[in-house]
C-alpha atoms as a PDB file:
ATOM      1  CA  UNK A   1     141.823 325.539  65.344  1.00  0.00           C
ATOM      2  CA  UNK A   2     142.276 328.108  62.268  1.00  0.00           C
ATOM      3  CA  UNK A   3     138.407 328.783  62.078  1.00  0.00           C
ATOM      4  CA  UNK A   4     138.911 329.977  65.803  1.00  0.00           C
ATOM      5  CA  UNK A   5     141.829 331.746  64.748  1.00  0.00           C
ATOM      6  CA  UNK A   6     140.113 333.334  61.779  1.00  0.00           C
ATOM      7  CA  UNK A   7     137.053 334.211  63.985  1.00  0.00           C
ATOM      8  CA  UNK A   8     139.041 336.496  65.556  1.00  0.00           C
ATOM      9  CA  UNK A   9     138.767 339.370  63.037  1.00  0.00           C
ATOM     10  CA  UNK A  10     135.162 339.301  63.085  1.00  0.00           C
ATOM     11  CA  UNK A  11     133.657 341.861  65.273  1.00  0.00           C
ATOM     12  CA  UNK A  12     131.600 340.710  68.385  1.00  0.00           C
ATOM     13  CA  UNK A  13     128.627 341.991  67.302  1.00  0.00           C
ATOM     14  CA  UNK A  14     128.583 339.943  64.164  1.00  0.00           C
ATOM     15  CA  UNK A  15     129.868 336.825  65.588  1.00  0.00           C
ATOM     16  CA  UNK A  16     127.154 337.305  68.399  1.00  0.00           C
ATOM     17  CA  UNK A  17     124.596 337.476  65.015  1.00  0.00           C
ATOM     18  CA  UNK A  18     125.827 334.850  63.716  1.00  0.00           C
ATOM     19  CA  UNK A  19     125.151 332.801  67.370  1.00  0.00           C
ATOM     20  CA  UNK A  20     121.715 333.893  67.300  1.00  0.00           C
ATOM     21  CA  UNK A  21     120.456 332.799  63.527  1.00  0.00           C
ATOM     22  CA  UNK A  22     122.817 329.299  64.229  1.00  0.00           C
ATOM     23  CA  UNK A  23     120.487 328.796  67.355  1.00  0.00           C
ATOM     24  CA  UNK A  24     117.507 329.538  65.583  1.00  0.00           C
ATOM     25  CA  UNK A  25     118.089 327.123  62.194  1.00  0.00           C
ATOM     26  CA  UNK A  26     118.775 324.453  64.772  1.00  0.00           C
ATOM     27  CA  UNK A  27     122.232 324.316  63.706  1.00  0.00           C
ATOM     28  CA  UNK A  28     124.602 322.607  66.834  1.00  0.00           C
ATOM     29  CA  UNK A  29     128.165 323.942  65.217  1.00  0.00           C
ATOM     30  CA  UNK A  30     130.525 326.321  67.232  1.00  0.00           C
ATOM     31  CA  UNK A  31     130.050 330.330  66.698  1.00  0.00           C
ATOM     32  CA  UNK A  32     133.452 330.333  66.714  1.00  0.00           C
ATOM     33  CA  UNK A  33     134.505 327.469  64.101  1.00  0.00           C
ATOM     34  CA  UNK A  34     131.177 328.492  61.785  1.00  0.00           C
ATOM     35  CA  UNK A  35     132.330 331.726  61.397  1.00  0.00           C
ATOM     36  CA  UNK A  36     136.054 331.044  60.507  1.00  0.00           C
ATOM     37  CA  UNK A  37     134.819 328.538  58.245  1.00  0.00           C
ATOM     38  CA  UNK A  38     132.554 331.497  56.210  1.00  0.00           C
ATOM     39  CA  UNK A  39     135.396 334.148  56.198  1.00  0.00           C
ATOM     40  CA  UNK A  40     137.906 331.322  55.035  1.00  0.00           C
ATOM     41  CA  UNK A  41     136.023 330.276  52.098  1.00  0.00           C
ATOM     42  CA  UNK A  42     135.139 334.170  50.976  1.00  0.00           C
ATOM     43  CA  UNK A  43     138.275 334.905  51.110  1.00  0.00           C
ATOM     44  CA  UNK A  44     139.648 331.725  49.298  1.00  0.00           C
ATOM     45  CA  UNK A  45     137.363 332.440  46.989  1.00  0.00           C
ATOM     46  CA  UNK A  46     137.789 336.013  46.349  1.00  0.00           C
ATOM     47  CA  UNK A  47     141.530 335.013  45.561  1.00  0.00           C
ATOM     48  CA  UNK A  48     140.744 332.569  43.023  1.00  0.00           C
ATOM     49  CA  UNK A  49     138.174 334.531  41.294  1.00  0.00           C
ATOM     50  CA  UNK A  50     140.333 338.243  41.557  1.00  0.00           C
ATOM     51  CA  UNK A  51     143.204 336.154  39.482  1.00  0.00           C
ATOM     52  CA  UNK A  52     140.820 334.727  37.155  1.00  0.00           C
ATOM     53  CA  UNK A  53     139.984 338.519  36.443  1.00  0.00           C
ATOM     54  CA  UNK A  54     142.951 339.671  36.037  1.00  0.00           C
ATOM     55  CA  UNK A  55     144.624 336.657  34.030  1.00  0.00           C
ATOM     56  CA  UNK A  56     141.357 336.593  31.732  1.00  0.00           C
ATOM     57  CA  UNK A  57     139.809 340.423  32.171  1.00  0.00           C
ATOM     58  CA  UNK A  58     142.832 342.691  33.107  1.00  0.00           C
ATOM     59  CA  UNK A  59     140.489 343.623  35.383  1.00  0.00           C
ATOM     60  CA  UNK A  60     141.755 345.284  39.282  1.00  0.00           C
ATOM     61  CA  UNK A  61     142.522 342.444  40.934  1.00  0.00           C
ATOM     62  CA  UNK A  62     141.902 343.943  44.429  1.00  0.00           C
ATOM     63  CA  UNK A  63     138.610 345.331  43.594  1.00  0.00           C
ATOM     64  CA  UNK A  64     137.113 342.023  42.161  1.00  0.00           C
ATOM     65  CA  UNK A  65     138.566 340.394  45.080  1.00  0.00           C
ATOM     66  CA  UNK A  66     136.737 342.691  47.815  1.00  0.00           C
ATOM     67  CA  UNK A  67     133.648 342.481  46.063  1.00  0.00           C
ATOM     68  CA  UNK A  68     133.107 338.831  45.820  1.00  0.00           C
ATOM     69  CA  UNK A  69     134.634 338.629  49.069  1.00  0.00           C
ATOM     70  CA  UNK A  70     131.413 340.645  50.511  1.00  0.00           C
ATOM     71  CA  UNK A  71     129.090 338.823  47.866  1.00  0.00           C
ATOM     72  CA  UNK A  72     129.699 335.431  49.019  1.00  0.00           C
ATOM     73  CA  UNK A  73     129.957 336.325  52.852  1.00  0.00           C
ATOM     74  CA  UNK A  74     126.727 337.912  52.099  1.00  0.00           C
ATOM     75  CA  UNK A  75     125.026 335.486  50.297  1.00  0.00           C
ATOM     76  CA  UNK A  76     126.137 332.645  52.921  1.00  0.00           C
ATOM     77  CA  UNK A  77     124.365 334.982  56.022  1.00  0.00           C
ATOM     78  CA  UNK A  78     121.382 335.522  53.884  1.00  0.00           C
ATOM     79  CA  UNK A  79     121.041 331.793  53.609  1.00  0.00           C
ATOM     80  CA  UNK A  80     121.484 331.019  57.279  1.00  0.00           C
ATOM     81  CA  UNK A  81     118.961 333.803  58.230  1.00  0.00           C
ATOM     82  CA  UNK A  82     117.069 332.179  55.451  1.00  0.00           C
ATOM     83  CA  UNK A  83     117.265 328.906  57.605  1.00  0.00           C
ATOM     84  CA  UNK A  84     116.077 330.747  60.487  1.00  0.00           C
ATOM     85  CA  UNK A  85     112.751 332.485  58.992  1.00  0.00           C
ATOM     86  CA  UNK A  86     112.138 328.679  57.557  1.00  0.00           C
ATOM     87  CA  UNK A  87     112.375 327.193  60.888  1.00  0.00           C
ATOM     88  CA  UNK A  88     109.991 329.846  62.235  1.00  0.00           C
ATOM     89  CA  UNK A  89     107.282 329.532  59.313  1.00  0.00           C
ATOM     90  CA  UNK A  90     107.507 325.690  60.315  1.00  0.00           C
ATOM     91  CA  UNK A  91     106.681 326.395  63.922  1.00  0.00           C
ATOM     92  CA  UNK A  92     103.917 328.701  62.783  1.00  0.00           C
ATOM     93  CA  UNK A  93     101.918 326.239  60.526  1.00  0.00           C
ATOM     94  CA  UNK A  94     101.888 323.383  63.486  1.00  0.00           C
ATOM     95  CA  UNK A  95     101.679 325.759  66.488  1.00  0.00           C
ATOM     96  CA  UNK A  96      97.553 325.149  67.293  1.00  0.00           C
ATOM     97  CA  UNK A  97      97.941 321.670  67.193  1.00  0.00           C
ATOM     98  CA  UNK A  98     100.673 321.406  69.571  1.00  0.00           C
ATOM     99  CA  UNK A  99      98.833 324.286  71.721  1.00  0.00           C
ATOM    100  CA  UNK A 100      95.867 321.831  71.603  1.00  0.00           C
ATOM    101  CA  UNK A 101      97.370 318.368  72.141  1.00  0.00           C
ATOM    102  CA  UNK A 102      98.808 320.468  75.489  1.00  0.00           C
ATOM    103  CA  UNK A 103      95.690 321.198  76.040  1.00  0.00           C
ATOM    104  CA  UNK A 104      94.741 317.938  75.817  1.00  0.00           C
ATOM    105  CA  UNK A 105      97.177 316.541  77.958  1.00  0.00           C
ATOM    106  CA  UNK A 106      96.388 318.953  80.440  1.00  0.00           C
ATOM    107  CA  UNK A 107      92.747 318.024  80.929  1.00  0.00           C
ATOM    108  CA  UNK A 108      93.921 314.143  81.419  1.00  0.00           C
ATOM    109  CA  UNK A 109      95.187 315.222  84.650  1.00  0.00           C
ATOM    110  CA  UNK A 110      99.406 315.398  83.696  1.00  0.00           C
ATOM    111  CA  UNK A 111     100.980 318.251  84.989  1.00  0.00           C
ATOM    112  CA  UNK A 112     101.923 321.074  82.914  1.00  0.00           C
ATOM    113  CA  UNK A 113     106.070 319.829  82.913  1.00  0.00           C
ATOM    114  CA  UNK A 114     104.732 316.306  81.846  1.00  0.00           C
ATOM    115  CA  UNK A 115     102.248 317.130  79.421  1.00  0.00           C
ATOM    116  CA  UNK A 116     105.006 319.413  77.424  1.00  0.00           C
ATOM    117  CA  UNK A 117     107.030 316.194  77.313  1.00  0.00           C
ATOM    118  CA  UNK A 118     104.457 313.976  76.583  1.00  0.00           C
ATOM    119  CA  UNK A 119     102.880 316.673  73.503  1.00  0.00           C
ATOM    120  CA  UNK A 120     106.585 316.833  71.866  1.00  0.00           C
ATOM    121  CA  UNK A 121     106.353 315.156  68.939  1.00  0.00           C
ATOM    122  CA  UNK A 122     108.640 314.639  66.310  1.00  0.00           C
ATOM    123  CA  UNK A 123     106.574 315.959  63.661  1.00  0.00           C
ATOM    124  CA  UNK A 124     106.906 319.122  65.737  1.00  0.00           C
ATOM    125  CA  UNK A 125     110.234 319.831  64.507  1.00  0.00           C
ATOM    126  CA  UNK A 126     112.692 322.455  66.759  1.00  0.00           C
ATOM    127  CA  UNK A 127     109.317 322.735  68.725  1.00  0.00           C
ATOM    128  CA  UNK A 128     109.811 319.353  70.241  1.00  0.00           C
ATOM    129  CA  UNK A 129     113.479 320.242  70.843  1.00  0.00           C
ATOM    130  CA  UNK A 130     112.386 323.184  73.050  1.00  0.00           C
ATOM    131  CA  UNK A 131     108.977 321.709  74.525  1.00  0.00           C
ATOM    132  CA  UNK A 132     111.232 318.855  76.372  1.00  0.00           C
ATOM    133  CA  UNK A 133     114.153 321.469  77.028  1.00  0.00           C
ATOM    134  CA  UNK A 134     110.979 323.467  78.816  1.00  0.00           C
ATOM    135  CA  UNK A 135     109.783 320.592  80.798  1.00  0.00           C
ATOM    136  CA  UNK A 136     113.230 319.858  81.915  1.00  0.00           C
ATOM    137  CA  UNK A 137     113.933 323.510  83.349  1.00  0.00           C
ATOM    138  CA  UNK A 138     110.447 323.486  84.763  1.00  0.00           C
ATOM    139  CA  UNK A 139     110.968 320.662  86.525  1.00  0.00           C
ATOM    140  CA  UNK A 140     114.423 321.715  88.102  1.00  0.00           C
ATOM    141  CA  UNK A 141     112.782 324.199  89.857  1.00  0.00           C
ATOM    142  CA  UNK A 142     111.287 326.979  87.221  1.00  0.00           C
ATOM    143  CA  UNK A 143     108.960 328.785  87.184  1.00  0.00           C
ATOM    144  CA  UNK A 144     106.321 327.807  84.094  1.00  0.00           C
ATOM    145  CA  UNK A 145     105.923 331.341  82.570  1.00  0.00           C
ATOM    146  CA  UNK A 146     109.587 331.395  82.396  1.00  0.00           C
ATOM    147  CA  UNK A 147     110.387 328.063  81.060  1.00  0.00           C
ATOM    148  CA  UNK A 148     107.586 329.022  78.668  1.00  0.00           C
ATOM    149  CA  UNK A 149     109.163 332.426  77.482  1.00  0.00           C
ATOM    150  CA  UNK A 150     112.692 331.031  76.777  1.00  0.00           C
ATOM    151  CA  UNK A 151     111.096 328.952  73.875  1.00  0.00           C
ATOM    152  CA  UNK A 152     110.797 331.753  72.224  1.00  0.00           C
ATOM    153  CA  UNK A 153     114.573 332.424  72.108  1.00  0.00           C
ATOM    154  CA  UNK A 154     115.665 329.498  70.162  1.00  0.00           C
ATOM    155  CA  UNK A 155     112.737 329.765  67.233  1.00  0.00           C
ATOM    156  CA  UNK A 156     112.465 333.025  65.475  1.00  0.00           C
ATOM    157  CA  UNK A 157     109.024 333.683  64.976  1.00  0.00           C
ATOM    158  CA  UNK A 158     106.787 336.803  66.102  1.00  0.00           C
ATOM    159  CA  UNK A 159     103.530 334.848  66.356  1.00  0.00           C
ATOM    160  CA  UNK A 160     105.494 332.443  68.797  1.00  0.00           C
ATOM    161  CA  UNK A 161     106.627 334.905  71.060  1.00  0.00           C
ATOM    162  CA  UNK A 162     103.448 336.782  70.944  1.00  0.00           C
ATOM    163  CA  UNK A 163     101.807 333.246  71.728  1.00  0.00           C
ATOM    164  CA  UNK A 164     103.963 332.490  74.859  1.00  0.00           C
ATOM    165  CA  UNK A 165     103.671 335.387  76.069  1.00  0.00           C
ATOM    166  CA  UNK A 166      99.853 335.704  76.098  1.00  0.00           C
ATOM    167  CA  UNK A 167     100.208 332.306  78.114  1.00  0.00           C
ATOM    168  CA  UNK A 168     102.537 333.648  80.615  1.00  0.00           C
ATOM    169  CA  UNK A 169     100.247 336.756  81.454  1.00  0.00           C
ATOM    170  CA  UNK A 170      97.969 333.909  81.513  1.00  0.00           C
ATOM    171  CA  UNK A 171      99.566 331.758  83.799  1.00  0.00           C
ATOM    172  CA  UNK A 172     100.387 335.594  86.002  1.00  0.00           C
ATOM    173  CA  UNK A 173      97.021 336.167  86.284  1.00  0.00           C
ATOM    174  CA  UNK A 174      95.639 332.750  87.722  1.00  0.00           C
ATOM    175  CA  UNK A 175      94.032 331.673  84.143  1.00  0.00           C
ATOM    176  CA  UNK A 176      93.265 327.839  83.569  1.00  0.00           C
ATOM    177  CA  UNK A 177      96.158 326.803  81.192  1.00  0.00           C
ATOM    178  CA  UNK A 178      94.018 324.503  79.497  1.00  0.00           C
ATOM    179  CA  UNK A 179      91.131 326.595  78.414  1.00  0.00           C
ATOM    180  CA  UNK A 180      93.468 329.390  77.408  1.00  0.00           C
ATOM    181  CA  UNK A 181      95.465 327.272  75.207  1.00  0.00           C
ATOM    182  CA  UNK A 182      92.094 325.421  73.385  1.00  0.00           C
ATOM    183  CA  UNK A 183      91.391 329.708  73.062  1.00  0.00           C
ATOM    184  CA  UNK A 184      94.840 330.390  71.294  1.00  0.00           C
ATOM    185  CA  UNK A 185      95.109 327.396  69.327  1.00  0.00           C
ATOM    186  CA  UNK A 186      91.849 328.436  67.251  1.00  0.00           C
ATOM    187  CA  UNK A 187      92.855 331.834  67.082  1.00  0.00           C
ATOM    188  CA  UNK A 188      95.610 330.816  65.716  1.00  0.00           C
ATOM    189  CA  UNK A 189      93.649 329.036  62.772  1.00  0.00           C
ATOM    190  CA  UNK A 190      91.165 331.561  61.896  1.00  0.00           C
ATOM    191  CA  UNK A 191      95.227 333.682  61.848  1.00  0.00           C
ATOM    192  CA  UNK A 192      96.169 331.026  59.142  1.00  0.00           C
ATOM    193  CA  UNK A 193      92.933 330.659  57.381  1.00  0.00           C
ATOM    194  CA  UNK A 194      92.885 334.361  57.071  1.00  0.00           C
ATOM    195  CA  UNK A 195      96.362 334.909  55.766  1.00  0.00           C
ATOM    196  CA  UNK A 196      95.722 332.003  53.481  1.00  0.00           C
ATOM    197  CA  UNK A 197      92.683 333.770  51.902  1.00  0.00           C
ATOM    198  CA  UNK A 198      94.191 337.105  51.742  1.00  0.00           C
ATOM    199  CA  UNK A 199      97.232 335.388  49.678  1.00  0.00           C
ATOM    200  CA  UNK A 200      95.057 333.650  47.412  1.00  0.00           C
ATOM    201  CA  UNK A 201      93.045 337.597  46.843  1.00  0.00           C
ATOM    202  CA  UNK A 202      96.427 339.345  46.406  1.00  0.00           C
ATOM    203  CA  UNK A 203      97.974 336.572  43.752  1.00  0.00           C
ATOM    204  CA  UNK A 204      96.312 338.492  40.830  1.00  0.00           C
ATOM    205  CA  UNK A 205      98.758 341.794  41.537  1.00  0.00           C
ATOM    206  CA  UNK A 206     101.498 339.313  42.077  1.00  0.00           C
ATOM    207  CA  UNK A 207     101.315 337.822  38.054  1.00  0.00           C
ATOM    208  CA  UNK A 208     100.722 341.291  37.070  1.00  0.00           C
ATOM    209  CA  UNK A 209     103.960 342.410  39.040  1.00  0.00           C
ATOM    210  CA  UNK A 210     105.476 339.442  38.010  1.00  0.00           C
ATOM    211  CA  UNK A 211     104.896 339.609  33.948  1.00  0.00           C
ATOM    212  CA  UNK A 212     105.308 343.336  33.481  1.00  0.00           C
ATOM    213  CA  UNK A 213     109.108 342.888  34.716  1.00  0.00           C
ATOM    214  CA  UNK A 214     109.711 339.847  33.236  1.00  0.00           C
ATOM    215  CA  UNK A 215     108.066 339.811  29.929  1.00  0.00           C
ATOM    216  CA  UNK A 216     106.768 343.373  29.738  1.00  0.00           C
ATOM    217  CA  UNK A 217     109.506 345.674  30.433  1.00  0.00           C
ATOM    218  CA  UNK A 218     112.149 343.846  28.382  1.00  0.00           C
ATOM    219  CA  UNK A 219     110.063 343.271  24.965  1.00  0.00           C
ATOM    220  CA  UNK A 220     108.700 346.955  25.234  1.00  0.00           C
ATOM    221  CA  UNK A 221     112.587 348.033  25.706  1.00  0.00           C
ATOM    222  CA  UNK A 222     113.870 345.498  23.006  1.00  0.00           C
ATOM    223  CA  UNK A 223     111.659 347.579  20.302  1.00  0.00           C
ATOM    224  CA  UNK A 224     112.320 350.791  21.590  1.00  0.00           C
ATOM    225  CA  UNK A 225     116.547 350.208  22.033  1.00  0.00           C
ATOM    226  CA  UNK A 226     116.548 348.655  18.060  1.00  0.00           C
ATOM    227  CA  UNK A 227     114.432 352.392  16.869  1.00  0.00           C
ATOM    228  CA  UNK A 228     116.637 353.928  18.079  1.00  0.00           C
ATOM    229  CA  UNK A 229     119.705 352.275  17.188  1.00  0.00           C
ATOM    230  CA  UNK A 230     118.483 352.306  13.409  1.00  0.00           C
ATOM    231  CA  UNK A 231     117.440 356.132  14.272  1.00  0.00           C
ATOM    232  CA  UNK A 232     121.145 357.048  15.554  1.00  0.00           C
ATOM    233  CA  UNK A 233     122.443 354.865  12.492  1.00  0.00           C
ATOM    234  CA  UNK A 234     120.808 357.341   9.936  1.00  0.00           C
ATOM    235  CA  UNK A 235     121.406 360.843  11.479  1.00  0.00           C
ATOM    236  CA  UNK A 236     124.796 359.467  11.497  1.00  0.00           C
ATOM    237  CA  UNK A 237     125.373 358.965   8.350  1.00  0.00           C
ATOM    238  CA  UNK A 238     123.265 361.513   7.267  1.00  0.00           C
ATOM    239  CA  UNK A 239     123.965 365.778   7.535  1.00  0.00           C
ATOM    240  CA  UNK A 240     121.352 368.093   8.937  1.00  0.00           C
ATOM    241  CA  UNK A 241     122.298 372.324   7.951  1.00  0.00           C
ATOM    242  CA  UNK A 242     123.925 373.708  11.368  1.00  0.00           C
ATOM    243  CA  UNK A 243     120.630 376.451  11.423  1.00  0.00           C
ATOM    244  CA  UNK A 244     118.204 373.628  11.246  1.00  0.00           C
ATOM    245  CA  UNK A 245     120.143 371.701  14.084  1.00  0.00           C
ATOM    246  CA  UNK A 246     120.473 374.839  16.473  1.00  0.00           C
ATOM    247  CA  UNK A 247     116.871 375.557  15.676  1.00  0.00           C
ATOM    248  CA  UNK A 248     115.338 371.429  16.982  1.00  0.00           C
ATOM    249  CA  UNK A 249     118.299 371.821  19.510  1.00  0.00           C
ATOM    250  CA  UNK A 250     116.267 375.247  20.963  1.00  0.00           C
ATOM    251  CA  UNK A 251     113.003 373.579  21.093  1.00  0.00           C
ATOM    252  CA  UNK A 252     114.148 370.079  22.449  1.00  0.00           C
ATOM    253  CA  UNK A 253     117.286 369.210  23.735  1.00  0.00           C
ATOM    254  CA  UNK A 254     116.236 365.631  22.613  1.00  0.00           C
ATOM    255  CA  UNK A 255     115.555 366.496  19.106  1.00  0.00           C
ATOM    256  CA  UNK A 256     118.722 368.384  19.023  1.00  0.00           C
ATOM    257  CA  UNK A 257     120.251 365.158  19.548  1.00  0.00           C
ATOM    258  CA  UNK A 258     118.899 363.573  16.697  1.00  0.00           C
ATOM    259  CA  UNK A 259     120.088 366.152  13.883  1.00  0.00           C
ATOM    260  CA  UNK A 260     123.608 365.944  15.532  1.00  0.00           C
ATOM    261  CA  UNK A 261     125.935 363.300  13.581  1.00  0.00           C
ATOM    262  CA  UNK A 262     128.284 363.697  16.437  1.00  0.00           C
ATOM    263  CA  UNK A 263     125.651 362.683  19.296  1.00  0.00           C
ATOM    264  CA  UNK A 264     127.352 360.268  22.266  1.00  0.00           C
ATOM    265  CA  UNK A 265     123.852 358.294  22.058  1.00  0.00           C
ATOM    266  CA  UNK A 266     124.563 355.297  20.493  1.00  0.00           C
ATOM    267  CA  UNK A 267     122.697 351.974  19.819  1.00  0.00           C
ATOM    268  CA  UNK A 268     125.610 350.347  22.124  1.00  0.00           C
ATOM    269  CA  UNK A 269     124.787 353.490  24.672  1.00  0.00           C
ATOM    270  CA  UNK A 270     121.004 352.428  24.827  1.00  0.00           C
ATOM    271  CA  UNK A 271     120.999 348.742  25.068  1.00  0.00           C
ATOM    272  CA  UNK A 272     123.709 349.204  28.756  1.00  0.00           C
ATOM    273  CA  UNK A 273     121.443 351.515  29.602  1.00  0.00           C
ATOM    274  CA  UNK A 274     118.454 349.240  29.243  1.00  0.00           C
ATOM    275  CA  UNK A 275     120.440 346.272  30.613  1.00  0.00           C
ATOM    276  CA  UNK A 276     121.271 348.588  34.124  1.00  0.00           C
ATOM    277  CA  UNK A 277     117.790 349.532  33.710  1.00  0.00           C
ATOM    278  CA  UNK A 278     116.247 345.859  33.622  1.00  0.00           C
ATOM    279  CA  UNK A 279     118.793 344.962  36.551  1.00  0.00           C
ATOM    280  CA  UNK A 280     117.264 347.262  38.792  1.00  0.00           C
ATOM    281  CA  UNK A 281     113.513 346.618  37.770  1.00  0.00           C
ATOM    282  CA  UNK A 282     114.028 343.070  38.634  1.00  0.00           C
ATOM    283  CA  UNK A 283     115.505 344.326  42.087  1.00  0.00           C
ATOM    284  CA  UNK A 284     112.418 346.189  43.017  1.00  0.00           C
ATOM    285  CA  UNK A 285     110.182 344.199  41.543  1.00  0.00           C
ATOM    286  CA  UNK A 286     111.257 340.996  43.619  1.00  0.00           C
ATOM    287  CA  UNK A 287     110.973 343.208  47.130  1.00  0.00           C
ATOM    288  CA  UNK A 288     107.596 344.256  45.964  1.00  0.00           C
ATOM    289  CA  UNK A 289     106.847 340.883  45.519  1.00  0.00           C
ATOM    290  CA  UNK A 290     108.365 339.505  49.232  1.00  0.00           C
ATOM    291  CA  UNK A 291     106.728 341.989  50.738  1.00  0.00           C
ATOM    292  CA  UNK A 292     103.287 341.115  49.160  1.00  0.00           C
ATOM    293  CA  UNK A 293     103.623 337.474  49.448  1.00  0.00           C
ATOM    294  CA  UNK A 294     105.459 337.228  53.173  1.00  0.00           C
ATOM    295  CA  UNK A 295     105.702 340.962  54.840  1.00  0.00           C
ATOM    296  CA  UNK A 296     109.211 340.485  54.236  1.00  0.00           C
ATOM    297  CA  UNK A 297     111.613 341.880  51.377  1.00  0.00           C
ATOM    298  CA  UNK A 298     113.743 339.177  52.102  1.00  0.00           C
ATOM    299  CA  UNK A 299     110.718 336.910  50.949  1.00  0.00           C
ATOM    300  CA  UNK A 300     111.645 338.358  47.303  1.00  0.00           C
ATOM    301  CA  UNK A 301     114.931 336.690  46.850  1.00  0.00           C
ATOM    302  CA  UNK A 302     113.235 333.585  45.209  1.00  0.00           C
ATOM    303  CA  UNK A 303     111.813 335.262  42.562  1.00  0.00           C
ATOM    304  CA  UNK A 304     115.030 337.738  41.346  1.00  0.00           C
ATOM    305  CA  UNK A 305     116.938 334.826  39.646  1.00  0.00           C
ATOM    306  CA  UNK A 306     113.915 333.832  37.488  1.00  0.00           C
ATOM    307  CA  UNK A 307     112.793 337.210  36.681  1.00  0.00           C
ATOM    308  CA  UNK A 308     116.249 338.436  35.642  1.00  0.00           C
ATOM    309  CA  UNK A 309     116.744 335.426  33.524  1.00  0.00           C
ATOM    310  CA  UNK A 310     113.766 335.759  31.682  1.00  0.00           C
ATOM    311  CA  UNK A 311     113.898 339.860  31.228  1.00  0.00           C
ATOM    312  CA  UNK A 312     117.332 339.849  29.723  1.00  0.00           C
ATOM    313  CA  UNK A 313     116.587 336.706  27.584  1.00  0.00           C
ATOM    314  CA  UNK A 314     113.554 338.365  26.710  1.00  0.00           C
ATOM    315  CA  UNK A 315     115.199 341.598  25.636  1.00  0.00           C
ATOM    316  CA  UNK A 316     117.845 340.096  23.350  1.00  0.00           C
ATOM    317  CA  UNK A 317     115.311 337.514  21.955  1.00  0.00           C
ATOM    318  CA  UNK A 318     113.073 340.804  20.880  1.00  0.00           C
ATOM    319  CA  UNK A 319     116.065 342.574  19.843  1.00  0.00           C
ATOM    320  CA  UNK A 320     117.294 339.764  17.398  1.00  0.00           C
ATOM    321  CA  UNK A 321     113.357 339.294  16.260  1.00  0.00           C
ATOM    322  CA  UNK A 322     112.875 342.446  15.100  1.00  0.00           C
ATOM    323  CA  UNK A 323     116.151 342.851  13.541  1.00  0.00           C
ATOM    324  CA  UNK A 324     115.751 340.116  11.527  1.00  0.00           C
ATOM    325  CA  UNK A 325     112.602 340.907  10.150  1.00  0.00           C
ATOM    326  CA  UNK A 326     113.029 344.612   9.502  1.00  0.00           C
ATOM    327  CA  UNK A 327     116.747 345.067   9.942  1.00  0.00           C
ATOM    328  CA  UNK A 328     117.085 344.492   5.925  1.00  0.00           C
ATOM    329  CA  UNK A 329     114.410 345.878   4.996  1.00  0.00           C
ATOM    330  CA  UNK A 330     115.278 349.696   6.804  1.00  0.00           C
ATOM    331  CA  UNK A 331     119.132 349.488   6.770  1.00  0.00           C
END
């Protein structure tokens, strides 16, 4: 009862989001009580880790507890629309065979209601679910295009819909169900074949995405951060004459920098800047790579964790490397 209570405070348009992407990741919970539930545990969270912050950090409590708040209510939508684009990949990959063994049933003489029953398999996942749910409402008195269409509102997938749709116009126009199915399930496998043979030409830009932020980027910026560091350590301690200093400072601002013992660029300044930089480099680098490998940005989640993990390990790895073999020999 205090999930539905909790609900509440959600706007309808999110809680009406949230009923969609539960209904697609075949998840049988209440709108209601699921998104309670989500809120409660953000918040609870939040809480816990805003007093951990401030007990350990000093940090504002109230800002660290609004921003995990949104982090974890984030990350838990992201995973149920997660659950939803898995469910519809699913569907994809076994789509022409169930299209066929309709087919099939078809041309044995069932009717169209019985042979959706008869073709829902188990192995056919939430397509089974909604192949018997379609034979039911055809059966009660609906009409076939439509019973056909509303499968498409449970699984979210755009080669799904397209599919039952091109079977409804179908079914409109007086086509032979049987024949136009047998015609869309092999379209549908030269679809897959193709998309299989265009991953396995694009997986070559995907390494070379793939390395350059994760092993690329951070050993490159581990050698430049510790020059410069040992480059800021010697101006500092060294003085240039004020003439010579306004004179670099005229031609580059940059070389000004360098003759200037006072200079706010630090070795501590370079390596946060190099760790925001690396941060967002593994950002865009995993969209780049969703969008390659699924059409989808969202696709590109998988590969953030590993790539930031590896970059930042990476950079401190080089950093400690190089100091240790030339650190003595400069400073």
């Amino acid at each position: 009862m205090i999930y539905e209570r909790i609900s509440l405070l959600v706007p309808k348009k999110i809680k009406t989001w949230i009923d969609t992407q539960l209904g697609y990741s075949n998840i049988d919970i209440p709108t209601e009580r699921f998104t309670g539930f989500i809120v409660g545990i953000s918040f609870a969270a939040s809480i816990l880790a805003s007093a951990l912050a401030f007990i350990l950090l000093k940090t504002n409590p109230l800002l660290v507890l609004v921003l995990v708040f949104f982090i974890i209510l984030g990350a838990i939508l992201f995973l149920l629309t997660n659950s939803a684009d898995a469910e519809g990949k699913i569907v994809e990959h076994i789509l022409p065979d169930a299209l066929e063994l309709i087919a099939t049933n078809i041309k044995s003489g069932l009717t169209t209601e019985r042979a959706l029953l008869v073709s829902a398999r188990p192995e056919f996942g939430a397509l089974s679910k909604e192949l018997k749910y379609a034979s039911k409402s055809i059966l009660s008195g609906e009409r076939i295009e439509d019973a056909l269409l509303a499968i498409s509102k449970k699984i979210k997938s755009n080669v799904l819909d397209r599919t039952l749709w091109l079977i409804a116009e179908g079914i409109r126009n007086g086509g032979q169900i049987a024949n136009l199915l047998v015609q869309l399930s092999n379209d549908l496998r030269e679809e897959n074949a193709l998309k299989s043979e265009v991953g396995a030409n694009i997986s070559m830009y995907v390494m070379l995405i793939f390395f350059s932020a994760a092993f690329g980027a951070p050993i490159l910026f581990g050698i430049s951060s510790f020059i410069v560091g040992i480059l800021s350590e010697q101006t500092a301690h060294s003085s240039m004459p004020t003439n010579l200093t306004q004179e670099l400072s005229a031609k580059s601002p940059a070389l000004g920098l360098l003759g200037n013992s006072q200079s706010s660029i630090t070795e501590a300044f370079i390596v946060y800047f190099v760790e925001v930089t690396l941060f967002l480099t593994c950002i865009f680098a995993s969209i780049i790579l969703g969008i390659i490998n699924t059409g989808n940005e969202k696709g590109g989640v998988k590969y953030f964790i590993p790539i930031l993990v590896i970059s930042f390990a990476l950079f401190f790895l080089t950093r400690i490397i190089i100091a240790s073999m030339f650190g003595g020999m400069i400073r």
